[in-house]
C-alpha atoms as a PDB file:
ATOM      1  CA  UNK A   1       9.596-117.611-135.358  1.00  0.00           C
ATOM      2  CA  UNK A   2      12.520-118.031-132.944  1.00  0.00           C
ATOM      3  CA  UNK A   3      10.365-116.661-129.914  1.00  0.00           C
ATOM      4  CA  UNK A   4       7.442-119.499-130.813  1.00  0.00           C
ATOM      5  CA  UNK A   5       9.542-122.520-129.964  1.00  0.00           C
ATOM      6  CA  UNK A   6      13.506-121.508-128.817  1.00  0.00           C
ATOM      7  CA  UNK A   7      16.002-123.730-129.461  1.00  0.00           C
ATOM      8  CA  UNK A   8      14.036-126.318-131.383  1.00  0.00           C
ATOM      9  CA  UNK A   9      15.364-127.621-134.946  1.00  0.00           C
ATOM     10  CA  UNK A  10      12.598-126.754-137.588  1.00  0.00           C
ATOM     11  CA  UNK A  11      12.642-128.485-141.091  1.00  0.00           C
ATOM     12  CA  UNK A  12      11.516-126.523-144.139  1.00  0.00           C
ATOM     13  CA  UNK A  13       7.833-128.675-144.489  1.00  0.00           C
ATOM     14  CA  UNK A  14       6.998-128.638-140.482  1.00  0.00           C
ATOM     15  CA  UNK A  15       5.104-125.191-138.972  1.00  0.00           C
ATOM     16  CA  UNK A  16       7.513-124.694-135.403  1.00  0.00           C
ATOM     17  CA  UNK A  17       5.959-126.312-132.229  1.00  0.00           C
ATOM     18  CA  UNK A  18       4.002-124.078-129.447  1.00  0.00           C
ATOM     19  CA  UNK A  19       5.729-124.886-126.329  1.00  0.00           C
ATOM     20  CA  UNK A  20       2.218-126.460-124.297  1.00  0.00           C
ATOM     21  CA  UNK A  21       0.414-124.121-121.269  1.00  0.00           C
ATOM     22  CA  UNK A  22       0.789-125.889-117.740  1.00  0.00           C
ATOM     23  CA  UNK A  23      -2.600-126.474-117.253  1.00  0.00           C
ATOM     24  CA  UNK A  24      -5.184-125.725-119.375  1.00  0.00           C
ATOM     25  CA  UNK A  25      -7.543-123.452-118.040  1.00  0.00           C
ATOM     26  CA  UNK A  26     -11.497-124.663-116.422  1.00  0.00           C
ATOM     27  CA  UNK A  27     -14.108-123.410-117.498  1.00  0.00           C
ATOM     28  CA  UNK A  28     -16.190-121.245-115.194  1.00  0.00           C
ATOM     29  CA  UNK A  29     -19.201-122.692-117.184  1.00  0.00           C
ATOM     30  CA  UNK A  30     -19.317-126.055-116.504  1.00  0.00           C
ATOM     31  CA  UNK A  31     -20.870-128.674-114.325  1.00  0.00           C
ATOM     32  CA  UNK A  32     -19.162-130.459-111.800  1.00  0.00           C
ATOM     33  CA  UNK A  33     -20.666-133.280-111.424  1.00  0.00           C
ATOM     34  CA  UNK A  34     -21.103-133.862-115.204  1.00  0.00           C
ATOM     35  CA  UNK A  35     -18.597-131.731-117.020  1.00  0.00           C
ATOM     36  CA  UNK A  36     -21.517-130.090-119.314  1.00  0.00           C
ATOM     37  CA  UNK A  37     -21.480-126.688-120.277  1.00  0.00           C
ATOM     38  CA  UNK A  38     -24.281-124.629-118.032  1.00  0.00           C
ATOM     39  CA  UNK A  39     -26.695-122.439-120.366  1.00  0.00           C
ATOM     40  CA  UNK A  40     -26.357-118.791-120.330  1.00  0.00           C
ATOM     41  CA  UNK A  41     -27.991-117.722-116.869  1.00  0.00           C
ATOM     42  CA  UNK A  42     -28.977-121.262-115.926  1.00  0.00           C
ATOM     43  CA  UNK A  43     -29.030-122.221-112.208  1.00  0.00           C
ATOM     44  CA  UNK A  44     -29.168-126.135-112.565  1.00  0.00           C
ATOM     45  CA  UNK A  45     -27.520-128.492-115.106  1.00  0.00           C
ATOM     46  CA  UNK A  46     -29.662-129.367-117.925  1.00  0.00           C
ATOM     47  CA  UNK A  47     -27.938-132.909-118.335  1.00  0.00           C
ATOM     48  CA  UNK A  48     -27.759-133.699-114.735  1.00  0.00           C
ATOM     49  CA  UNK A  49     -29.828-131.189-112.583  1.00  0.00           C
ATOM     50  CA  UNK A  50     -27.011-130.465-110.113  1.00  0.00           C
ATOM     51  CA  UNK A  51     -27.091-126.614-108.710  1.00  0.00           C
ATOM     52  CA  UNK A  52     -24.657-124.282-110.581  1.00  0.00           C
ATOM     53  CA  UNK A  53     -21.675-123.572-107.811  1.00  0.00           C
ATOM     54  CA  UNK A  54     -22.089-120.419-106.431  1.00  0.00           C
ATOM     55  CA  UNK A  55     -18.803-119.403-107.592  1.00  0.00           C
ATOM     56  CA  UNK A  56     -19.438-119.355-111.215  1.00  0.00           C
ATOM     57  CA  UNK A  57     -22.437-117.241-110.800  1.00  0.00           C
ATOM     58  CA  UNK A  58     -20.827-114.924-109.199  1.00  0.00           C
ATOM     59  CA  UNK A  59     -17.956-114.958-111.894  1.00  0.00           C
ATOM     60  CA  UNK A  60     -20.676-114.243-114.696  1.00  0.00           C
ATOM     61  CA  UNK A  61     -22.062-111.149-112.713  1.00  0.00           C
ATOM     62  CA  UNK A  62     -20.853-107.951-114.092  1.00  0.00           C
ATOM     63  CA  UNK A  63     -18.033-105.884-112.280  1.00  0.00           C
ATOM     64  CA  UNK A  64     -20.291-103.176-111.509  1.00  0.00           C
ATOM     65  CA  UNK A  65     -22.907-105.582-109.671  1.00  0.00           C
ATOM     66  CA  UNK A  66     -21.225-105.843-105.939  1.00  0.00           C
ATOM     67  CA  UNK A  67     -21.461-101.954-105.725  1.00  0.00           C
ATOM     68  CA  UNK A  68     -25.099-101.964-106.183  1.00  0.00           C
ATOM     69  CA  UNK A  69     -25.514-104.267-103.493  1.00  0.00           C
ATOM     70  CA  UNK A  70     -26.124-101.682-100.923  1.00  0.00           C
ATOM     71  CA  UNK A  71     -29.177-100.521-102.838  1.00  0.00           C
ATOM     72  CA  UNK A  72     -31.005-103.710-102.233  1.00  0.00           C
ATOM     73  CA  UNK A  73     -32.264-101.939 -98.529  1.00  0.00           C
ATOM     74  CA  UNK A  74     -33.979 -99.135-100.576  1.00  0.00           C
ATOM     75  CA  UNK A  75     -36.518-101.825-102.265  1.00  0.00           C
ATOM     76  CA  UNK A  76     -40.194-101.200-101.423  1.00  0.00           C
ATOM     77  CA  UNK A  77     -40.595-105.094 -99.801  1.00  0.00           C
ATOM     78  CA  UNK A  78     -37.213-104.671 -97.763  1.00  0.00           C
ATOM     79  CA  UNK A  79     -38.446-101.340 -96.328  1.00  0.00           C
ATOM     80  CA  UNK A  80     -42.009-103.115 -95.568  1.00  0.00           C
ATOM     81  CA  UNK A  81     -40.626-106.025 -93.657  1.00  0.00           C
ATOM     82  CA  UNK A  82     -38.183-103.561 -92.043  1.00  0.00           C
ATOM     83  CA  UNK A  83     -41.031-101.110 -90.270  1.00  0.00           C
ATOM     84  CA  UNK A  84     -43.697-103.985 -90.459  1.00  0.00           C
ATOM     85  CA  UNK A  85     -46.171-101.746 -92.437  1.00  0.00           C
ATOM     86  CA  UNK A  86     -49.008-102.661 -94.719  1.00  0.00           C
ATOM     87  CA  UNK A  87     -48.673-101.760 -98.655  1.00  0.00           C
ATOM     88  CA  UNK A  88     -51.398 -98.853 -97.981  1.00  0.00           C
ATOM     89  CA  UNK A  89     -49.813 -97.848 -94.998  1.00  0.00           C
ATOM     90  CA  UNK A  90     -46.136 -97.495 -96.501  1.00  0.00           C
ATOM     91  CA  UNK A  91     -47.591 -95.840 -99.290  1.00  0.00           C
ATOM     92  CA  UNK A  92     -49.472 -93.061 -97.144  1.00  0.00           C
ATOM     93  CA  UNK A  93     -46.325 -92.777 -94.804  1.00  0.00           C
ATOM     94  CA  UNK A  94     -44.065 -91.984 -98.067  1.00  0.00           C
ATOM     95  CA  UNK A  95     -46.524 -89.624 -99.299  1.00  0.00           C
ATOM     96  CA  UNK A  96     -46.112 -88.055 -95.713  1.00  0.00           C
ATOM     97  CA  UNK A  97     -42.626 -88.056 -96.039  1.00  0.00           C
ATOM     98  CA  UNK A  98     -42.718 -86.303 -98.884  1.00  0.00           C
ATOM     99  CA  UNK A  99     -44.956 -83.647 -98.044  1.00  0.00           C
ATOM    100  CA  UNK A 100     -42.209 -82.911 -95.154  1.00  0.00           C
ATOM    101  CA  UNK A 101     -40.026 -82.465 -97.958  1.00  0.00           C
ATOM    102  CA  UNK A 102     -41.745 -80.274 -99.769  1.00  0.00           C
ATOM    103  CA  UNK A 103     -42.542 -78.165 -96.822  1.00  0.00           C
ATOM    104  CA  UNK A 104     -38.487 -77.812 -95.803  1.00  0.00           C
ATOM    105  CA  UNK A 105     -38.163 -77.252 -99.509  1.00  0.00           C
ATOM    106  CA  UNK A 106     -40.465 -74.154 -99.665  1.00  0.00           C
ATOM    107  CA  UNK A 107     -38.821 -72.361 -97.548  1.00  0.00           C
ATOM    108  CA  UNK A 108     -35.623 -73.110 -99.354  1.00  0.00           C
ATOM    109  CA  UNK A 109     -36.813 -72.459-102.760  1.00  0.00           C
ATOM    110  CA  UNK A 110     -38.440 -69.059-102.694  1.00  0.00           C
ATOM    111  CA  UNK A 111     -37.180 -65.950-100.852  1.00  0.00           C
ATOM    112  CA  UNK A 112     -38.612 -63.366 -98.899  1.00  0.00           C
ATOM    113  CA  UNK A 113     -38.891 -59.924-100.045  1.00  0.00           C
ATOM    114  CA  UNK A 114     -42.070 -58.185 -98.519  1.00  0.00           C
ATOM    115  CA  UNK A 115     -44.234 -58.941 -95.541  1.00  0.00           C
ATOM    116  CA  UNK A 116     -46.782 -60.450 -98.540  1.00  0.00           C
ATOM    117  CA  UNK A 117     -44.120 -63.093 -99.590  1.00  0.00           C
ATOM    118  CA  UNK A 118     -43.719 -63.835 -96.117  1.00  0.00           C
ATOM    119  CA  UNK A 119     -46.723 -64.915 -95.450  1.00  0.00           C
ATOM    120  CA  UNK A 120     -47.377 -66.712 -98.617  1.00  0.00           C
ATOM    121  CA  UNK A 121     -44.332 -69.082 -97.573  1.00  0.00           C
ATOM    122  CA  UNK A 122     -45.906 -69.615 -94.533  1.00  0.00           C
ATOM    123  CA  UNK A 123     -49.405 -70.585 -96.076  1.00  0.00           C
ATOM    124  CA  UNK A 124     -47.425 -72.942 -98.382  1.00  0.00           C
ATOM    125  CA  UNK A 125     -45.885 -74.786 -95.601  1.00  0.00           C
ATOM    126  CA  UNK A 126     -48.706 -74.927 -93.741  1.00  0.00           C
ATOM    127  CA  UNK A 127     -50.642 -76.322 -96.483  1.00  0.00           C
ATOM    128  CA  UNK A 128     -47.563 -79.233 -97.076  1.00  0.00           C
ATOM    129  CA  UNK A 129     -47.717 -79.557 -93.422  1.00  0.00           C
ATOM    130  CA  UNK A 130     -51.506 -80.132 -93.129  1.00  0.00           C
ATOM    131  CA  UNK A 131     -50.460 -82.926 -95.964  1.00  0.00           C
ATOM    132  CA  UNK A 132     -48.250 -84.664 -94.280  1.00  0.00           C
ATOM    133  CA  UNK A 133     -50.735 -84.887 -91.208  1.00  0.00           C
ATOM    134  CA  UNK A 134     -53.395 -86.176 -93.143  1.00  0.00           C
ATOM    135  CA  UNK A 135     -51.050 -88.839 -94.436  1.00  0.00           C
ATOM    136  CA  UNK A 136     -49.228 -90.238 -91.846  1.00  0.00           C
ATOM    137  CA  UNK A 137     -53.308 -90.413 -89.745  1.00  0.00           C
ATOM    138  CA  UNK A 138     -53.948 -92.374 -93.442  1.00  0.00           C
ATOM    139  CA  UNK A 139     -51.270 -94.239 -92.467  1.00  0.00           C
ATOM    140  CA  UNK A 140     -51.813 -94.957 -89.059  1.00  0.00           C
ATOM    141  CA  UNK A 141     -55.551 -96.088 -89.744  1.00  0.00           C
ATOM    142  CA  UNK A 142     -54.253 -98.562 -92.402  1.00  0.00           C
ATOM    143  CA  UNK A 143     -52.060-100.456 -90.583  1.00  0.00           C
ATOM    144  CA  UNK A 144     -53.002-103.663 -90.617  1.00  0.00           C
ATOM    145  CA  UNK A 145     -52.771-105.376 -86.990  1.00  0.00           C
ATOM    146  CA  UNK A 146     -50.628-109.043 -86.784  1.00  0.00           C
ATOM    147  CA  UNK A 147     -52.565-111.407 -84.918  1.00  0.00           C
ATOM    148  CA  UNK A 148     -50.989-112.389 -82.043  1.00  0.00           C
ATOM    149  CA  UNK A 149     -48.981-115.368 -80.843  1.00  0.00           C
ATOM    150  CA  UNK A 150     -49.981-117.937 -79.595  1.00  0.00           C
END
């Protein structure tokens, strides 16, 4: 009881008194033009209508958020704007890519034990090759053309 409220004189029917915080904390949830609480993942007040501060979104976000950030440029639509592709043409040009892959990976993958296995490799990446080809000429004749500028 002592460490509640040091030296203070307590009387047998009174509880001791909490020595008072400095300041008490804001909240992170509320407005600042009105002083109403914001609804869970609300962008606007719903008394007032003024925009949430940017500060207490970000203070809702979870920890592991900001390290996922980087990820964003792997998104289909960032990579579309970023080689100015159609949605057909991207597509093809991944497939291409992966039949690349697949054709490194062959080679990787199995070994070669006979002059048979050999060429059986070979046929394989030939065949993920050919793929690949066919693909990225599917995505050449796809691409859409932007009209020029005037």
């Amino acid at each position: 009881m002592s460490e509640v409220a040091p030296n203070e004189t307590q009387e047998f029917w009174r509880p001791p008194v909490a020595q008072p915080e400095a300041s008490p904390p804001s909240l992170a949830g509320a407005c600042t033009s009105c002083g109403s609480e914001f609804m869970v993942g609300a962008r606007f007040c719903h008394v007032c209508g003024a925009s949430r501060s940017p500060t207490a979104s970000s203070a809702t976000q979870p920890g592991w958020m900001p390290s996922w950030e980087f990820l964003k440029i792997l998104e289909f639509q960032s990579i579309q704007e970023w080689l100015r592709l159609s949605t057909a043409s991207l597509v093809a040009f991944l497939i291409g890519l992966g039949c690349l892959l697949a054709a490194v990976l062959v080679g990787l993958v199995y070994s070669v034990q006979s002059i048979a296995d050999f060429q059986a490799i070979q046929l394989w990446r030939i065949e993920w090759l050919l793929a690949a080809v066919a693909a990225f000429v599917a995505g050449i004749l796809l691409k859409r053309d932007e009209p020029a500028a005037k």
